[in-house]
N, C-alpha and C. Protein backbone atom coordinates (compact mmCIF):
# COMPACT_ATOMS: atom_id res chain seq x y z
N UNK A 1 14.40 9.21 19.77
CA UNK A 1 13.56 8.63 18.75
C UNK A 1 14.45 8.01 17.68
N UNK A 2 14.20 6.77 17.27
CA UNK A 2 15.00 6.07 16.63
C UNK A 2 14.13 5.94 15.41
N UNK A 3 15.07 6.32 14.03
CA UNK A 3 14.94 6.22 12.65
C UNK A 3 14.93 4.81 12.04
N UNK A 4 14.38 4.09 10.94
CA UNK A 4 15.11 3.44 10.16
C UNK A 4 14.17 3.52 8.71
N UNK A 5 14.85 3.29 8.04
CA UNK A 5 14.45 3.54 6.52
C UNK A 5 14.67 2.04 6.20
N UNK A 6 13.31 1.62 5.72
CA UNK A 6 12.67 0.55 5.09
C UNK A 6 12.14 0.14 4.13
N UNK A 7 11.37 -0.97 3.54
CA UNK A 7 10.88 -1.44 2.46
C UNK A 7 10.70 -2.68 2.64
N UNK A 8 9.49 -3.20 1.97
CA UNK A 8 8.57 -4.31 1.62
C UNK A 8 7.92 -4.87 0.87
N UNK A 9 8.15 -5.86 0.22
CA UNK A 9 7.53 -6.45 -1.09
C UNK A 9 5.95 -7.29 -0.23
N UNK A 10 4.69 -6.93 -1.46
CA UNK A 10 3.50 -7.51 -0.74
C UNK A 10 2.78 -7.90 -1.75
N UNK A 11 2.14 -9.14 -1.98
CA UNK A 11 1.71 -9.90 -3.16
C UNK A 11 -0.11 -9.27 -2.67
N UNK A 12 -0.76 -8.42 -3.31
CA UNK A 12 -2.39 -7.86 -2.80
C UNK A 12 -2.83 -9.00 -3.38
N UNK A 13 -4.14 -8.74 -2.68
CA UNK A 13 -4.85 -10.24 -3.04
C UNK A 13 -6.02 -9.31 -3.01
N UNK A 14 -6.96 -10.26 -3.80
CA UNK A 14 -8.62 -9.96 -4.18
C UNK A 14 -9.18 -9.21 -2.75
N UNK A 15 -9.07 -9.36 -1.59
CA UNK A 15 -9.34 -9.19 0.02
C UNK A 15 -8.54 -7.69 0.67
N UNK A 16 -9.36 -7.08 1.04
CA UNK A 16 -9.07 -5.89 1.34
C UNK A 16 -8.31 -6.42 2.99
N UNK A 17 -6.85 -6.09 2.74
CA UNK A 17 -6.01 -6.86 3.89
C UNK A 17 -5.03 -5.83 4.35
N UNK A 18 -4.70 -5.66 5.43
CA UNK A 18 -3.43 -4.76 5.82
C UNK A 18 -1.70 -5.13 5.32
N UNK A 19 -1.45 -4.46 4.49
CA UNK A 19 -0.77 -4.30 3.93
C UNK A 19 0.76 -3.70 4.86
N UNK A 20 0.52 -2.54 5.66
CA UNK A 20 1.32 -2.35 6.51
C UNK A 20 0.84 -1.50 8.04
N UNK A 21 0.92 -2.21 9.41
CA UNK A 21 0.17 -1.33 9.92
C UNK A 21 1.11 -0.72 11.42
N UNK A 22 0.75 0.76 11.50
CA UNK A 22 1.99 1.28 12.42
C UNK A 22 1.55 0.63 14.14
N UNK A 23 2.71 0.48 14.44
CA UNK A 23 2.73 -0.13 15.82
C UNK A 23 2.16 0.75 16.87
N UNK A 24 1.48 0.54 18.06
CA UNK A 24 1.42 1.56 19.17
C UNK A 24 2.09 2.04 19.80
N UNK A 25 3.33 1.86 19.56
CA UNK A 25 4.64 3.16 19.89
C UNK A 25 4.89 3.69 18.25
N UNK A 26 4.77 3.93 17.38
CA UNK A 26 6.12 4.00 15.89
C UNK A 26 5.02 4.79 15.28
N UNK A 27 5.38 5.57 14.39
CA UNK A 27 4.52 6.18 13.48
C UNK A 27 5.40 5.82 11.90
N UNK A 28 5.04 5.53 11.09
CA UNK A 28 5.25 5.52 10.10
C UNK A 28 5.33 6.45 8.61
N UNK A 29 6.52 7.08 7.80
CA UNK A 29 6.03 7.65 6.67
C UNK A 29 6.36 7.01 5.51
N UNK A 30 5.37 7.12 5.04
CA UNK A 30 4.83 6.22 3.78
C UNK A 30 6.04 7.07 2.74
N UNK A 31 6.84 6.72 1.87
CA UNK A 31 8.17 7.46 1.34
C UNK A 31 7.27 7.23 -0.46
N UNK A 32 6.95 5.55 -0.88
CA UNK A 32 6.33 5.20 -1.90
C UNK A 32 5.70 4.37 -2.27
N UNK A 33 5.04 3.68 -2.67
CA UNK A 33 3.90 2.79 -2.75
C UNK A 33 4.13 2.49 -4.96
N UNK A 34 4.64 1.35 -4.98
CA UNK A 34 4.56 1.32 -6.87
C UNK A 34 3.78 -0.47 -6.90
N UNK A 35 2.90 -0.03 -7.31
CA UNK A 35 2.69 -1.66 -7.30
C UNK A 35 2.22 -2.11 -8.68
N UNK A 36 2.58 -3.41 -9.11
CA UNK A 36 3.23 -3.62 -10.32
C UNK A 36 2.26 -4.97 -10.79
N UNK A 37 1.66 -4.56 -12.46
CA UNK A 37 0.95 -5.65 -12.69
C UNK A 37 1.64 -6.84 -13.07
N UNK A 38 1.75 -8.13 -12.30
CA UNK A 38 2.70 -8.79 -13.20
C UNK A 38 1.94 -9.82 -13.77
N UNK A 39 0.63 -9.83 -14.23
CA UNK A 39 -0.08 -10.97 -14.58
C UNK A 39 0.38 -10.76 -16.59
N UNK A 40 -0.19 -11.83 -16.97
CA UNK A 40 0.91 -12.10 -18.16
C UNK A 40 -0.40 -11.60 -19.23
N UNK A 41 -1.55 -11.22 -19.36
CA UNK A 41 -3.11 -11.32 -20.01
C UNK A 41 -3.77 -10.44 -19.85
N UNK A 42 -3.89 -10.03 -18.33
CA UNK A 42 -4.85 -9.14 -17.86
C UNK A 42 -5.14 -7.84 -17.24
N UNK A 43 -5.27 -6.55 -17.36
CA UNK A 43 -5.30 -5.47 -16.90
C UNK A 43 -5.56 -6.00 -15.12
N UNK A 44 -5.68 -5.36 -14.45
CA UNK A 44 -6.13 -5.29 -12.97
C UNK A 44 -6.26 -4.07 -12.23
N UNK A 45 -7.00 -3.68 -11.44
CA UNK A 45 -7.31 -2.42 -10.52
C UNK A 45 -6.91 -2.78 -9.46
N UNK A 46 -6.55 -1.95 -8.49
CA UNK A 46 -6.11 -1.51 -7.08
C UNK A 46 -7.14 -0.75 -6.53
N UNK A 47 -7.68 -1.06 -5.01
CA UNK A 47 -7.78 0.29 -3.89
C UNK A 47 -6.77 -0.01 -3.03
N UNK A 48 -6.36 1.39 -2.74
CA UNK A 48 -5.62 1.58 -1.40
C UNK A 48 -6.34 2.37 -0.09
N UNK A 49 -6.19 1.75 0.49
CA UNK A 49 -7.09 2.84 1.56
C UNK A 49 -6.02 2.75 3.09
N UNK A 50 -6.77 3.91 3.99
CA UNK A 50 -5.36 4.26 5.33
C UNK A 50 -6.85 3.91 6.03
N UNK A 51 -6.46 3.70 7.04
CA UNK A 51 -7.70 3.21 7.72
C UNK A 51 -7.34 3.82 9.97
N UNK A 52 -7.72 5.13 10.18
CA UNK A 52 -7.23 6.11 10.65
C UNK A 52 -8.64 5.84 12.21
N UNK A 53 -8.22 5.36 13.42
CA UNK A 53 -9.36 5.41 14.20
C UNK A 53 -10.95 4.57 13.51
N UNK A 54 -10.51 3.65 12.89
CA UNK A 54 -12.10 3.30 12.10
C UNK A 54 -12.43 4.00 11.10
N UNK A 55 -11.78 5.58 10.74
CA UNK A 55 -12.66 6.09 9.61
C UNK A 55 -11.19 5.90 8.58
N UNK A 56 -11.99 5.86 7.46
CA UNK A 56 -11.25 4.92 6.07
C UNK A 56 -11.05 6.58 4.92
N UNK A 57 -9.91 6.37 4.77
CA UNK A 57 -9.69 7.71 3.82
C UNK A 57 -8.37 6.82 2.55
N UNK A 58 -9.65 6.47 0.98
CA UNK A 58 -8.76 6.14 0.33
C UNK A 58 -7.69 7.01 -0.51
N UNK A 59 -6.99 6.16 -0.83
CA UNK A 59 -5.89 6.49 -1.74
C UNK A 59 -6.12 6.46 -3.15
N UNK A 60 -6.50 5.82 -3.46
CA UNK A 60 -6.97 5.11 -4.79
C UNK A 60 -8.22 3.89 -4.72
N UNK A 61 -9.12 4.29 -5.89
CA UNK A 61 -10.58 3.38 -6.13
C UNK A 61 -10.10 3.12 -7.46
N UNK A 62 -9.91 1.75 -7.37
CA UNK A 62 -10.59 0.71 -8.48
C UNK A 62 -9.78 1.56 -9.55
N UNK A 63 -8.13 2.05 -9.62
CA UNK A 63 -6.96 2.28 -10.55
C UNK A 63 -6.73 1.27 -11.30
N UNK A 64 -7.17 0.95 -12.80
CA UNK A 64 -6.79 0.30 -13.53
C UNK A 64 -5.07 0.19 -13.86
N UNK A 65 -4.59 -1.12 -13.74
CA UNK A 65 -3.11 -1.34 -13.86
C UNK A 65 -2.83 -2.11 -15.13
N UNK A 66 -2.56 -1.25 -16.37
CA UNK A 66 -2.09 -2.45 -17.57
C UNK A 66 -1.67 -3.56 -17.64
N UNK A 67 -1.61 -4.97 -18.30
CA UNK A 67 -0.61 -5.81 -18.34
C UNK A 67 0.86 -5.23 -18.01
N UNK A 68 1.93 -5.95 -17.38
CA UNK A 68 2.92 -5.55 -17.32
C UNK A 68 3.52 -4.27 -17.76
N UNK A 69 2.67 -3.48 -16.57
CA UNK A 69 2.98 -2.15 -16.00
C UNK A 69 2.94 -1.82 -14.72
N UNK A 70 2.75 -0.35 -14.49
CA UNK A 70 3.20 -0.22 -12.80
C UNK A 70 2.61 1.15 -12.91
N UNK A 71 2.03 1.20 -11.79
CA UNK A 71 1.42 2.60 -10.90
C UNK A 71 2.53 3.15 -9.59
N UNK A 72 3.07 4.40 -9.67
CA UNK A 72 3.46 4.83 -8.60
C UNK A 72 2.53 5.49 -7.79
N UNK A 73 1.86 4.97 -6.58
CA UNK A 73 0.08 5.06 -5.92
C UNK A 73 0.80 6.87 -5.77
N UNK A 74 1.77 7.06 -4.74
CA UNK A 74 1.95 8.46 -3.92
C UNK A 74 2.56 9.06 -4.95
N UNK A 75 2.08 10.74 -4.63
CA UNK A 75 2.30 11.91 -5.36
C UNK A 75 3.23 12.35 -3.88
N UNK A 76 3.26 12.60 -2.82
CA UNK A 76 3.87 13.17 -1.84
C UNK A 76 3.95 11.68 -1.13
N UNK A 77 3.91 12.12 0.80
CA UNK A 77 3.81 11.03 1.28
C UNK A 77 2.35 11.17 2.29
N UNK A 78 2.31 10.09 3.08
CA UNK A 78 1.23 9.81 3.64
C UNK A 78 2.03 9.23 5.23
N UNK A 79 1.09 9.80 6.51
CA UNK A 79 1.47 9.28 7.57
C UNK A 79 0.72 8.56 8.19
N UNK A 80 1.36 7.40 8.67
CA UNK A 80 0.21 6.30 9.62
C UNK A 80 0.75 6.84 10.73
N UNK A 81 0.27 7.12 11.83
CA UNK A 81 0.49 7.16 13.08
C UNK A 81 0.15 5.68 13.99
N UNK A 82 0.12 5.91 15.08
CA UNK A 82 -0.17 4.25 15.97
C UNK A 82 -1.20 3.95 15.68
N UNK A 83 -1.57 2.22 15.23
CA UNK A 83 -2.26 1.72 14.97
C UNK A 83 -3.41 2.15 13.91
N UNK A 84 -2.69 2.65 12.75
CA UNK A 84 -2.88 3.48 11.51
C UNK A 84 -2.73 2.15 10.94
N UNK A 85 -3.76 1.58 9.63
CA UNK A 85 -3.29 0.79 8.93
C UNK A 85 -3.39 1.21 7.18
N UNK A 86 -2.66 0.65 6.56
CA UNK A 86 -2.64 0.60 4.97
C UNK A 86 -3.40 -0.39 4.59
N UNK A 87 -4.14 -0.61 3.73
CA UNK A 87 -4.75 -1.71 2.87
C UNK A 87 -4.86 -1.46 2.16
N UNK A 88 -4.45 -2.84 0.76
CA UNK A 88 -4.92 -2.78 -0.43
C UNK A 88 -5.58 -3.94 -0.98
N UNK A 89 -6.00 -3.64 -2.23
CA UNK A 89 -6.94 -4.74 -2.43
C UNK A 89 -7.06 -4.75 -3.93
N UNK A 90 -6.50 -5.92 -4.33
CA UNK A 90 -6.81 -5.97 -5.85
C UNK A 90 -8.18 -6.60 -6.67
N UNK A 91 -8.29 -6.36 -7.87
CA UNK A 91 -9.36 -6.91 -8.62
C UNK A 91 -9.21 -8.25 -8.80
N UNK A 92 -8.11 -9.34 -8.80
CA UNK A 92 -8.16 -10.23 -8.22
C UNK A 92 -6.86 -11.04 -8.11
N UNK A 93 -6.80 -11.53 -7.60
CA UNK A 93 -5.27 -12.34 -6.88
C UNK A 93 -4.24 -13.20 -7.72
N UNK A 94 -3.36 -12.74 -7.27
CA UNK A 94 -1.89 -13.32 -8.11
C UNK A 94 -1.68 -12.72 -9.15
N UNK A 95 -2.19 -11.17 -9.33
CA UNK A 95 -1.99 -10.38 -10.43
C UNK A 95 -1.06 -8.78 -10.19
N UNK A 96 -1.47 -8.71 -8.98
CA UNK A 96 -0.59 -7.37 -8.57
C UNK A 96 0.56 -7.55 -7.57
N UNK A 97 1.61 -6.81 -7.27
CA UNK A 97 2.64 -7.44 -6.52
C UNK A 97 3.10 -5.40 -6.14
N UNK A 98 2.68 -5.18 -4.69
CA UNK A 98 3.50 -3.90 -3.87
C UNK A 98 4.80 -4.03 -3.55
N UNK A 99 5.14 -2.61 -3.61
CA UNK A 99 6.88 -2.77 -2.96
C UNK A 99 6.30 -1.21 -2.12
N UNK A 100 6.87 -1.34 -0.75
CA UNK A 100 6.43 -0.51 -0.46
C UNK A 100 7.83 0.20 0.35
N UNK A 101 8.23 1.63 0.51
CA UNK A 101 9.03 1.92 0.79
C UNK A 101 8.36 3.09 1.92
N UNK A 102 9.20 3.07 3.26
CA UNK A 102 9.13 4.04 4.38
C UNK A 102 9.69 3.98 5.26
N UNK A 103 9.63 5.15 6.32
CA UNK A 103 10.27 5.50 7.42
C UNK A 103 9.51 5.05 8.45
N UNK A 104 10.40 4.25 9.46
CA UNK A 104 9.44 4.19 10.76
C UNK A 104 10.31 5.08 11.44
N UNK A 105 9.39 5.74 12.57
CA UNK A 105 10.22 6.58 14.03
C UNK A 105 9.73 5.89 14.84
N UNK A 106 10.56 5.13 15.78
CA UNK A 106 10.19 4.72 17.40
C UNK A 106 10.27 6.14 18.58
C-alpha cells in the first residue's frame, strides 16, 4: 500500500460541487480543511458535506466566515473511503477559497 501526503487549493462556488473525491482503489484521510474568506466586503457561509454510498453526513451548515478570515472546518480527521466524496458549497462565489490537506493510501 502506497502512501503520499498531499494538498489542494479549491476556489467553492455558490454550487454544492465535489471538492475532493476518493478513487475506487485509494481511500483518503482528510489531515485539514481551512478555508479562507477572501472577499474584500462581505461575510460568507460554508457547507461541507462527505457524501458516503448516497447518504450525506455534513460537516458544517451554513458556518458564517468573516471578511478576511478563516475557519479551520476539522477538529480531528475524517475518512473518505472509495468513491467517498467531499463537497462544499459557499453562500456565494468568488468569496471563499479551500486548501485542503491529506493522505491518500493506494
Amino acid at each position: 500500500m502506497a502512501d503520499t501526503l498531499t494538498g489542494k487549493g479549491y476556489a467553492v462556488t455558490a454550487s454544492s460541487l465535489a471538492a475532493l473525491t476518493a478513487g475506487g482503489s485509494e481511500t483518503i484521510t482528510l489531515i485539514g480543511i481551512t478555508i479562507a474568506n477572501v472577499h474584500a466586503t462581505d461575510a460568507c457561509w460554508v457547507t461541507a458535506d462527505v457524501i458516503r454510498s448516497g447518504t450525506n453526513s455534513e460537516l458544517a451548515h451554513q458556518v458564517s466566515i468573516p471578511v478576511n478570515d478563516s475557519l479551520d472546518l476539522l477538529q480531528g480527521k475524517v475518512v473518505l473511503n472509495s468513491n467517498d466524496v467531499l463537497k462544499l458549497q459557499a453562500e456565494a462565489g468568488l468569496k471563499l477559497e479551500a486548501s485542503l490537506s491529506y493522505l491518500v493510501q493506494t
